[in-house]
PDB file of N, CA and C in Angstrom:
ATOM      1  N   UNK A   1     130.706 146.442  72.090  1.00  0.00           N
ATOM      2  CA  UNK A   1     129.486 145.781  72.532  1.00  0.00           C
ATOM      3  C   UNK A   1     128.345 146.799  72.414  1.00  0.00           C
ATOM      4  N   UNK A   2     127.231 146.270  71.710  1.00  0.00           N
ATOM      5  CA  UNK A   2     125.999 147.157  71.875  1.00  0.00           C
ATOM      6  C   UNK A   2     125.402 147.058  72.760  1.00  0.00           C
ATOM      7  N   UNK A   3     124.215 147.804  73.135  1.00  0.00           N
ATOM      8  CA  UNK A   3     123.561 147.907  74.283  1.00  0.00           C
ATOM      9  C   UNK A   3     122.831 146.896  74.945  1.00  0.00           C
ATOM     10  N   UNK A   4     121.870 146.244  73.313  1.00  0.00           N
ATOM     11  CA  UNK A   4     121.499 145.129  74.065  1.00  0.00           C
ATOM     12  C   UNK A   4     122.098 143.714  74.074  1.00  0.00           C
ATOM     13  N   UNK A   5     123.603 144.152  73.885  1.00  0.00           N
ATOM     14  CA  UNK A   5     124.508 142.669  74.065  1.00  0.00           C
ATOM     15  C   UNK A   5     124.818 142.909  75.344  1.00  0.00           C
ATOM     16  N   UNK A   6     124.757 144.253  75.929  1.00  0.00           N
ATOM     17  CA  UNK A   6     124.615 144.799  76.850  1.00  0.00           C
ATOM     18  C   UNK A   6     123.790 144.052  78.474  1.00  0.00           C
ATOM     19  N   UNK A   7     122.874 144.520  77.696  1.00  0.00           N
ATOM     20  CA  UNK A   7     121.567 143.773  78.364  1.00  0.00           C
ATOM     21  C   UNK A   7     121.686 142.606  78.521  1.00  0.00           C
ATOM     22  N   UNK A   8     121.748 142.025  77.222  1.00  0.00           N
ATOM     23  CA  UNK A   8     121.329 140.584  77.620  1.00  0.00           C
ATOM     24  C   UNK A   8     122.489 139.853  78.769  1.00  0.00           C
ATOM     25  N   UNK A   9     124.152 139.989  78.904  1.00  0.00           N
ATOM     26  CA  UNK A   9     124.758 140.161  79.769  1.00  0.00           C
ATOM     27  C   UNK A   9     124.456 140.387  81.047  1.00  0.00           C
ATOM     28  N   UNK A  10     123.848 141.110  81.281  1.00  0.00           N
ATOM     29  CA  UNK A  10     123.361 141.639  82.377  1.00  0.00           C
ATOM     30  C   UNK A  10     122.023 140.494  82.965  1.00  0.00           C
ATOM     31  N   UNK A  11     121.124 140.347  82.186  1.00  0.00           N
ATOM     32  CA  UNK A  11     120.387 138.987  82.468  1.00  0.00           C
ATOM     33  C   UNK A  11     120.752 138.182  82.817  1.00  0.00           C
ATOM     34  N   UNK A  12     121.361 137.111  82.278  1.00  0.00           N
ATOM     35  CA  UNK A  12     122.149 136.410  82.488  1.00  0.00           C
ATOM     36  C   UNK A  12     122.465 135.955  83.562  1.00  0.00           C
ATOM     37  N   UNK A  13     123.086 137.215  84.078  1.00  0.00           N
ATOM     38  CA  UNK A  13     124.126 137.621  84.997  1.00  0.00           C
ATOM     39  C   UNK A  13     122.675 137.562  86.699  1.00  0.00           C
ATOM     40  N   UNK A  14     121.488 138.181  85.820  1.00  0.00           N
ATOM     41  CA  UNK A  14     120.517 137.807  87.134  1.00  0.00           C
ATOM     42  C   UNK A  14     119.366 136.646  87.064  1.00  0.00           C
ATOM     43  N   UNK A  15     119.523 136.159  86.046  1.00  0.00           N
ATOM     44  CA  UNK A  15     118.920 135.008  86.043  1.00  0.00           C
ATOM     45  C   UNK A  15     119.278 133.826  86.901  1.00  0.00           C
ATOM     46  N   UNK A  16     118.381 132.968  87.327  1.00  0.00           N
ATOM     47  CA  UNK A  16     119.201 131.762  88.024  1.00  0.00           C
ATOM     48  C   UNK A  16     119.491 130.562  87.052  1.00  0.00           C
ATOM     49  N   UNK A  17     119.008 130.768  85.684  1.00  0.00           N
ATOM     50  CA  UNK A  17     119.317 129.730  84.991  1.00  0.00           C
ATOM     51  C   UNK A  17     119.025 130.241  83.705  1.00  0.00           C
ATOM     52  N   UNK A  18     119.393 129.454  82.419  1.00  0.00           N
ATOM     53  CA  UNK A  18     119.500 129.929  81.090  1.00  0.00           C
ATOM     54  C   UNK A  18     118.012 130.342  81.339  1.00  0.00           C
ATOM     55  N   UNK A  19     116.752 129.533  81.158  1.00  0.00           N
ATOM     56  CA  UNK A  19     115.284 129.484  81.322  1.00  0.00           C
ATOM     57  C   UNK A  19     114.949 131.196  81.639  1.00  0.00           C
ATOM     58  N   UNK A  20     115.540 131.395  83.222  1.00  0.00           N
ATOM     59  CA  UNK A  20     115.022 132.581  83.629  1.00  0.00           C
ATOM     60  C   UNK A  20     115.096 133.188  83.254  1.00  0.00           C
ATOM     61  N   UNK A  21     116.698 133.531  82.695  1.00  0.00           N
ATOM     62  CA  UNK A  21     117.700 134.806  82.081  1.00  0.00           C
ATOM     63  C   UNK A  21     116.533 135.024  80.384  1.00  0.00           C
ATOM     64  N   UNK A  22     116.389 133.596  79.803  1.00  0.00           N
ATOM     65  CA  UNK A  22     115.646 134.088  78.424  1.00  0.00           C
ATOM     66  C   UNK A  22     114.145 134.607  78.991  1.00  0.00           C
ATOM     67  N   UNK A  23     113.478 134.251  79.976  1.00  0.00           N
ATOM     68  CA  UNK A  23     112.233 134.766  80.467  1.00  0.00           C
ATOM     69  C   UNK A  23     112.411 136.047  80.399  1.00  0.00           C
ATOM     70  N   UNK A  24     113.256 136.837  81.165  1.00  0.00           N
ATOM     71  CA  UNK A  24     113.342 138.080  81.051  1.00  0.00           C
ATOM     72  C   UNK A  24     113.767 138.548  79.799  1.00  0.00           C
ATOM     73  N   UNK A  25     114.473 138.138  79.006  1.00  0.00           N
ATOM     74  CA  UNK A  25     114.214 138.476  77.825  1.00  0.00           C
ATOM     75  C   UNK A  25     113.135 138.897  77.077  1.00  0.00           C
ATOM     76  N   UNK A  26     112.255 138.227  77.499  1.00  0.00           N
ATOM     77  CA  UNK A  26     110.723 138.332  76.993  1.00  0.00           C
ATOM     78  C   UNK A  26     110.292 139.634  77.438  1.00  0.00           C
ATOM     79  N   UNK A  27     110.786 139.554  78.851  1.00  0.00           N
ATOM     80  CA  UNK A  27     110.112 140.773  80.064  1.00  0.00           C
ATOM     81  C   UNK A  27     110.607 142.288  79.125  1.00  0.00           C
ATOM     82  N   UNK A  28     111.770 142.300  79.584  1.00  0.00           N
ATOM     83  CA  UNK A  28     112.745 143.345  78.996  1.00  0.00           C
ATOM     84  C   UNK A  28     112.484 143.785  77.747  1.00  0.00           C
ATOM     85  N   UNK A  29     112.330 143.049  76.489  1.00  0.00           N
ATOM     86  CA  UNK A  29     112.710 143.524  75.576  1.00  0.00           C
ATOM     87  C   UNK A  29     111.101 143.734  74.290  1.00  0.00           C
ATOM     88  N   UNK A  30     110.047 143.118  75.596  1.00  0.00           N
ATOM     89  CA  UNK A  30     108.817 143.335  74.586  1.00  0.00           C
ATOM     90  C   UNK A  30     108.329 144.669  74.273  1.00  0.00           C
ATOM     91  N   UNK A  31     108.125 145.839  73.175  1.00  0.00           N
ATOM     92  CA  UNK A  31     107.503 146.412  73.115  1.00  0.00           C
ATOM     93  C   UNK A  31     106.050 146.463  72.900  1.00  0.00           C
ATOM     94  N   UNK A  32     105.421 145.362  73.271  1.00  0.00           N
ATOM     95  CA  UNK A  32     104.216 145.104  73.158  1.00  0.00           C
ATOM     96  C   UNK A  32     103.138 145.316  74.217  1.00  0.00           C
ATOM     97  N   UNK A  33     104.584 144.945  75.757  1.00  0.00           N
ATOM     98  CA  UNK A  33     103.748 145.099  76.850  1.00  0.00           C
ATOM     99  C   UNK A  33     103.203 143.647  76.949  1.00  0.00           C
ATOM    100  N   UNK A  34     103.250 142.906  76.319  1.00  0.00           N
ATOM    101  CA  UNK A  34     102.640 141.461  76.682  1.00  0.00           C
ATOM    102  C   UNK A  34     103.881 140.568  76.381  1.00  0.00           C
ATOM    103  N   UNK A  35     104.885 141.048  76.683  1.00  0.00           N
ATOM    104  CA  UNK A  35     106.075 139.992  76.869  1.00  0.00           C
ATOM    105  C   UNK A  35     106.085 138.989  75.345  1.00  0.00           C
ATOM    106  N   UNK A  36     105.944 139.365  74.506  1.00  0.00           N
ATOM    107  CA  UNK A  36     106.275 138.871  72.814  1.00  0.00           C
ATOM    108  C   UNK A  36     107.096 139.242  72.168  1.00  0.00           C
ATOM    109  N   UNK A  37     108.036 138.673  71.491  1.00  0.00           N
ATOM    110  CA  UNK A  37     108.701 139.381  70.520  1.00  0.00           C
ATOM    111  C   UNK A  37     108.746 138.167  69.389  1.00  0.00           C
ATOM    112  N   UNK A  38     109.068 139.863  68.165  1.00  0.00           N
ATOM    113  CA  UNK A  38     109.553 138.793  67.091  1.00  0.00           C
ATOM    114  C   UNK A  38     110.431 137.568  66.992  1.00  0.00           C
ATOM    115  N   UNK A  39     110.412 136.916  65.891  1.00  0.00           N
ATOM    116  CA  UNK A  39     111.471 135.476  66.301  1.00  0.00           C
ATOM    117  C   UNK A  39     112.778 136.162  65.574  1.00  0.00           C
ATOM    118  N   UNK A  40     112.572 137.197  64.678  1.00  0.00           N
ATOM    119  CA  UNK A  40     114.119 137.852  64.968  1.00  0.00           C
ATOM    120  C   UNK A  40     114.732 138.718  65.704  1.00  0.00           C
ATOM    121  N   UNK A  41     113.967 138.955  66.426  1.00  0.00           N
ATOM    122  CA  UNK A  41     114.197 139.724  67.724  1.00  0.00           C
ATOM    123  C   UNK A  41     114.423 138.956  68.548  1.00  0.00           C
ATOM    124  N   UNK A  42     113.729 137.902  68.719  1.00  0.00           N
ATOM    125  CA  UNK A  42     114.630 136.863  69.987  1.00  0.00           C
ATOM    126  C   UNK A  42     115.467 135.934  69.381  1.00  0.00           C
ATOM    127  N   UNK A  43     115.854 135.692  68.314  1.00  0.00           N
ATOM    128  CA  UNK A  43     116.762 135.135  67.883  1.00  0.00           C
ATOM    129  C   UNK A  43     118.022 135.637  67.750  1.00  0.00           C
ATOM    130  N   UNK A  44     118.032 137.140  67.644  1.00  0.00           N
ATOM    131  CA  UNK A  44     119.077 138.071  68.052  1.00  0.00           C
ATOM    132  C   UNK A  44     119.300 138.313  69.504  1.00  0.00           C
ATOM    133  N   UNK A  45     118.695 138.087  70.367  1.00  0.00           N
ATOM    134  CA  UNK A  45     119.126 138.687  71.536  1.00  0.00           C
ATOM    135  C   UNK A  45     119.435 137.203  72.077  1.00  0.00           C
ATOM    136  N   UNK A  46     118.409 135.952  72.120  1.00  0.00           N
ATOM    137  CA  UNK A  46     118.629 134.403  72.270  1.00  0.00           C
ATOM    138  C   UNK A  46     120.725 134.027  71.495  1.00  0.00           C
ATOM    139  N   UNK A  47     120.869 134.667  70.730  1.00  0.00           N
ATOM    140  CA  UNK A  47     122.270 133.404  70.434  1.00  0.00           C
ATOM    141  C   UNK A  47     123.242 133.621  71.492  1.00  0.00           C
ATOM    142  N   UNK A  48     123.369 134.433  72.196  1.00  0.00           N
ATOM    143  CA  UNK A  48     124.404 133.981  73.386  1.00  0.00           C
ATOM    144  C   UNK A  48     123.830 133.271  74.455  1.00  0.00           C
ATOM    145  N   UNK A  49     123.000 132.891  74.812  1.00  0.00           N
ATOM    146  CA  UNK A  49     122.613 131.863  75.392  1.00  0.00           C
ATOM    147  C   UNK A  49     122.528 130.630  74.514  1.00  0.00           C
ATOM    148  N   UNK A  50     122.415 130.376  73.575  1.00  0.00           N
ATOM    149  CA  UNK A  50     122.723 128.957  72.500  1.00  0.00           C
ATOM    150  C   UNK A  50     123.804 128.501  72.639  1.00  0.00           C
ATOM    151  N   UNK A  51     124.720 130.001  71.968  1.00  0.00           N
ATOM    152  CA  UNK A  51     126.548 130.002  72.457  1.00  0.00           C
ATOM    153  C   UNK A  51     127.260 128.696  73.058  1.00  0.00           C
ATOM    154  N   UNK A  52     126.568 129.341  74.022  1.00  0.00           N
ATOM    155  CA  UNK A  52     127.026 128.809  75.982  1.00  0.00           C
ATOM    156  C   UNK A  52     125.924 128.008  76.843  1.00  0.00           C
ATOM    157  N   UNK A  53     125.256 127.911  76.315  1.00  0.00           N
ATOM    158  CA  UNK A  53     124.679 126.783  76.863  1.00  0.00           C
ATOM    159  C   UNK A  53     124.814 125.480  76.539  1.00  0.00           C
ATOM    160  N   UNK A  54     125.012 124.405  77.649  1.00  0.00           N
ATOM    161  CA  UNK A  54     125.544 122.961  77.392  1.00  0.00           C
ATOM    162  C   UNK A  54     124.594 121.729  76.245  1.00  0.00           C
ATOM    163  N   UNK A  55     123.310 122.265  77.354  1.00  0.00           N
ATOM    164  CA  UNK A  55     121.995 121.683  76.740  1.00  0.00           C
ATOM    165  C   UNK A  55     122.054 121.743  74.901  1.00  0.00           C
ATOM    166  N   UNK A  56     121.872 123.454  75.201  1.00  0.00           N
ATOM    167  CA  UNK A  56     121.763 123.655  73.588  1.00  0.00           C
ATOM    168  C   UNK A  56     122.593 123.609  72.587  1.00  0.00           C
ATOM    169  N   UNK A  57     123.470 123.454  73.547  1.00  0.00           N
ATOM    170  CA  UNK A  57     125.107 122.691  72.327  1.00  0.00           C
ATOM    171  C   UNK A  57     124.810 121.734  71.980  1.00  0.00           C
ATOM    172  N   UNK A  58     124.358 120.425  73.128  1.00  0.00           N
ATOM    173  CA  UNK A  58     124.315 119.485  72.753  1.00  0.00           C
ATOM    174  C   UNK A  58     123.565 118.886  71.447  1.00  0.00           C
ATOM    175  N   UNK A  59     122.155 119.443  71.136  1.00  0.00           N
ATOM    176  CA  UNK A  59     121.855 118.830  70.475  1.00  0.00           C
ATOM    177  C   UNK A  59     121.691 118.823  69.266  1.00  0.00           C
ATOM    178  N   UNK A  60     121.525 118.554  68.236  1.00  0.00           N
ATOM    179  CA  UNK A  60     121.622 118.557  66.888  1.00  0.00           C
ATOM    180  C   UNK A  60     120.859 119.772  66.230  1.00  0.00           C
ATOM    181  N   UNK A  61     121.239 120.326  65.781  1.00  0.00           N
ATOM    182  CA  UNK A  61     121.283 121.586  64.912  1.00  0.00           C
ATOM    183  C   UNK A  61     119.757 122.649  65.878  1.00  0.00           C
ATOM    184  N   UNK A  62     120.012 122.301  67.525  1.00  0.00           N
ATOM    185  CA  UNK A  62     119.189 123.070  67.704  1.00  0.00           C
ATOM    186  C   UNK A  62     118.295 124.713  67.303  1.00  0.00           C
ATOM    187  N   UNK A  63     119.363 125.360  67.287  1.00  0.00           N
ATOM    188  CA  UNK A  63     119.053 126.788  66.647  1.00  0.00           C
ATOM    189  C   UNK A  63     117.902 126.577  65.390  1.00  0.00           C
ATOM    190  N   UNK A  64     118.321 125.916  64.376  1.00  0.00           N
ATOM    191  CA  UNK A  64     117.645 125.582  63.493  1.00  0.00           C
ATOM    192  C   UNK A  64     116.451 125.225  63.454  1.00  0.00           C
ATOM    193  N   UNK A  65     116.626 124.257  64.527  1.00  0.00           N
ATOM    194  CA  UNK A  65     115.230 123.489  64.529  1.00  0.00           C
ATOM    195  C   UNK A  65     114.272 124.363  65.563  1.00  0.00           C
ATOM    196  N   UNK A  66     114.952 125.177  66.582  1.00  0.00           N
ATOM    197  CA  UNK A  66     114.206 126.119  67.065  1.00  0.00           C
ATOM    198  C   UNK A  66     113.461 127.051  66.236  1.00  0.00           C
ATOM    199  N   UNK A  67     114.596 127.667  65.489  1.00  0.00           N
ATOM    200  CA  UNK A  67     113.793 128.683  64.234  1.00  0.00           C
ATOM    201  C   UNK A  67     112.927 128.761  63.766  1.00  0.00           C
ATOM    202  N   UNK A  68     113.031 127.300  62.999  1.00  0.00           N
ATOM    203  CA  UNK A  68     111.676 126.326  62.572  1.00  0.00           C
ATOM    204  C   UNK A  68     110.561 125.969  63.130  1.00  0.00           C
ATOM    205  N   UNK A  69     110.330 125.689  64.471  1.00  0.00           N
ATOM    206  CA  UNK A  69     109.352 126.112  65.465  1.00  0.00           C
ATOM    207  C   UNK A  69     108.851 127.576  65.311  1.00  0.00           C
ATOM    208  N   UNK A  70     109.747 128.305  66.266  1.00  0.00           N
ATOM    209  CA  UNK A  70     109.502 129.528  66.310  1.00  0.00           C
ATOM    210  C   UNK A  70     108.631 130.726  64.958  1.00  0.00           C
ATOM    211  N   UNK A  71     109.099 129.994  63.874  1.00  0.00           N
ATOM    212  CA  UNK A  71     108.891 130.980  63.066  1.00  0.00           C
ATOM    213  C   UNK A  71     107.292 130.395  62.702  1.00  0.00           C
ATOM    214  N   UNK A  72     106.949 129.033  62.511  1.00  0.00           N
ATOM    215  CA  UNK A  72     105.837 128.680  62.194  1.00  0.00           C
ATOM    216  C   UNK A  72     104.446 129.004  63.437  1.00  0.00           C
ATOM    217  N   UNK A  73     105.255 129.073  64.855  1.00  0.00           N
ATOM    218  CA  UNK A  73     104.174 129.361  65.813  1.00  0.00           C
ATOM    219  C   UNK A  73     103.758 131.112  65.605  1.00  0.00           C
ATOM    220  N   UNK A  74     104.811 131.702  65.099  1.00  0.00           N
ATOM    221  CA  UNK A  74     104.266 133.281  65.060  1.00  0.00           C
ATOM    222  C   UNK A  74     103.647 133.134  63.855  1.00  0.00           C
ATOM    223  N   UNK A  75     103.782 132.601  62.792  1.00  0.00           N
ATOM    224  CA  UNK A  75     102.733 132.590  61.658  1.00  0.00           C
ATOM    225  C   UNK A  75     101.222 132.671  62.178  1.00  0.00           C
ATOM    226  N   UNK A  76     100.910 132.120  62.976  1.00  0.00           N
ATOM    227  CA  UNK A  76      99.846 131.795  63.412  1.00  0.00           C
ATOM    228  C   UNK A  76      99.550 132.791  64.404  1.00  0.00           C
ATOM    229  N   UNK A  77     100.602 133.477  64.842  1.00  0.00           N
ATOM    230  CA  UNK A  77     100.144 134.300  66.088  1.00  0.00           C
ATOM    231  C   UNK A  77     100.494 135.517  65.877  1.00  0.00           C
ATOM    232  N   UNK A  78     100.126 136.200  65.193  1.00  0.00           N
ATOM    233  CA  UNK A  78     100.172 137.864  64.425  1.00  0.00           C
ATOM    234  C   UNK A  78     102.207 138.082  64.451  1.00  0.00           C
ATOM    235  N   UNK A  79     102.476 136.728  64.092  1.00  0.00           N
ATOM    236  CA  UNK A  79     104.301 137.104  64.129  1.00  0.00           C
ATOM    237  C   UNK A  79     104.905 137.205  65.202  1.00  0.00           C
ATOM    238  N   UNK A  80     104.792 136.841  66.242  1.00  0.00           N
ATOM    239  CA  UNK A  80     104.915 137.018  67.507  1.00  0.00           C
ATOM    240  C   UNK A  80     105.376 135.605  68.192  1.00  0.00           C
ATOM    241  N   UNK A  81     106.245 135.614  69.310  1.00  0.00           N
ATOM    242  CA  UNK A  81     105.797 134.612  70.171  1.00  0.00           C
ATOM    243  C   UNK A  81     106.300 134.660  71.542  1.00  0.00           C
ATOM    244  N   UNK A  82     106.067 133.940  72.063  1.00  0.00           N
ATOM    245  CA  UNK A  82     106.145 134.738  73.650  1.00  0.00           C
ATOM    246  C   UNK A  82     107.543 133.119  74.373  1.00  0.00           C
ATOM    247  N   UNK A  83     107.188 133.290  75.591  1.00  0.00           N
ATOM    248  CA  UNK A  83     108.517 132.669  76.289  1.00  0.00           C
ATOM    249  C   UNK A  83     107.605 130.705  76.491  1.00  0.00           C
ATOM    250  N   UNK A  84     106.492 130.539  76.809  1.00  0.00           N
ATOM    251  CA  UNK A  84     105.559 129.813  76.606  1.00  0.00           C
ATOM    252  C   UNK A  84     106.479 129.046  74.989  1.00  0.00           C
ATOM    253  N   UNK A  85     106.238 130.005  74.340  1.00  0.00           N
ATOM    254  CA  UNK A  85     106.195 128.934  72.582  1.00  0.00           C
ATOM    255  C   UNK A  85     107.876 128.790  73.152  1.00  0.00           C
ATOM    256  N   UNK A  86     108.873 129.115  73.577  1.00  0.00           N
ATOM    257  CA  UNK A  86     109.969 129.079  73.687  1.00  0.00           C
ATOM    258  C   UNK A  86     110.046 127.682  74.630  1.00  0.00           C
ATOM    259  N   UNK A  87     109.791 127.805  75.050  1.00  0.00           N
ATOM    260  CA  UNK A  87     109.754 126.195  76.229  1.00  0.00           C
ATOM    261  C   UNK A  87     108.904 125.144  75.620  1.00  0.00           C
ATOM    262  N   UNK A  88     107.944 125.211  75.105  1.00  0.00           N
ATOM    263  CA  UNK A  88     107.665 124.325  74.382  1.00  0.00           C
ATOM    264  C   UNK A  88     108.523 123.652  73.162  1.00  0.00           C
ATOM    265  N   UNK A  89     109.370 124.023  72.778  1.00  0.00           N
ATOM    266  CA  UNK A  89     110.184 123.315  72.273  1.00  0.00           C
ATOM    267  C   UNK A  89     111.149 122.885  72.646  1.00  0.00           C
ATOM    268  N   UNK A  90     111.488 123.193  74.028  1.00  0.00           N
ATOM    269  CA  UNK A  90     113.003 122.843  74.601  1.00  0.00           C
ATOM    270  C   UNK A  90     113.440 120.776  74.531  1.00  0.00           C
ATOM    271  N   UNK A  91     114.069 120.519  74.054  1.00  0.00           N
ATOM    272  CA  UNK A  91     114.368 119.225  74.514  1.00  0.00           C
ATOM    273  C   UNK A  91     113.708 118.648  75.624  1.00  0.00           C
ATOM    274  N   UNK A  92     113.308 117.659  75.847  1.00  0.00           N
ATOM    275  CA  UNK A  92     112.715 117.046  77.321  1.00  0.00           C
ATOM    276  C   UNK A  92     113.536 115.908  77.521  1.00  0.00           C
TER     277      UNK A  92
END
């Protein structure tokens, strides 16, 4: 296990729900200082929560269609996107 499979474990683990645990993701792992990261940076540290989550099992080729979000909102936003663009796409 690497460090930040590490980490993200550890989130998880203090999060009260998938939501929180990826919030801190944001927290934790921005070197920006404004809680952003790349979408392959959270797409790497995000797939064990996809994994194992019920929601995001459920629905049809979520990851994908997240990606696809994700990657077009950082186009627009110097490559970046924060926990905000992440919830905005969640299923409702």
């Amino acid at each position: 296990m690497n460090w930040k499979e590490f980490i993200v474990l550890l989130l998880s683990l203090e999060g009260e729900d998938v939501l929180q645990a990826v919030q801190l993701l944001f927290e934790v792992f921005s070197d920006e200082g404004d809680c952003s990261l790349t979408v392959g940076e959270f797409l790497e540290l995000f797939k064990p929560f996809a994994a194992r989550d019920r929601l995001m099992k459920s629905v049809d080729r979520f990851v994908e269609k997240l990606t696809a979000h994700l990657e077009e909102t950082a186009a627009a936003k110097n490559g970046r996107i924060s926990f905000d663009d992440f919830i905005y796409h969640l299923p409702r």
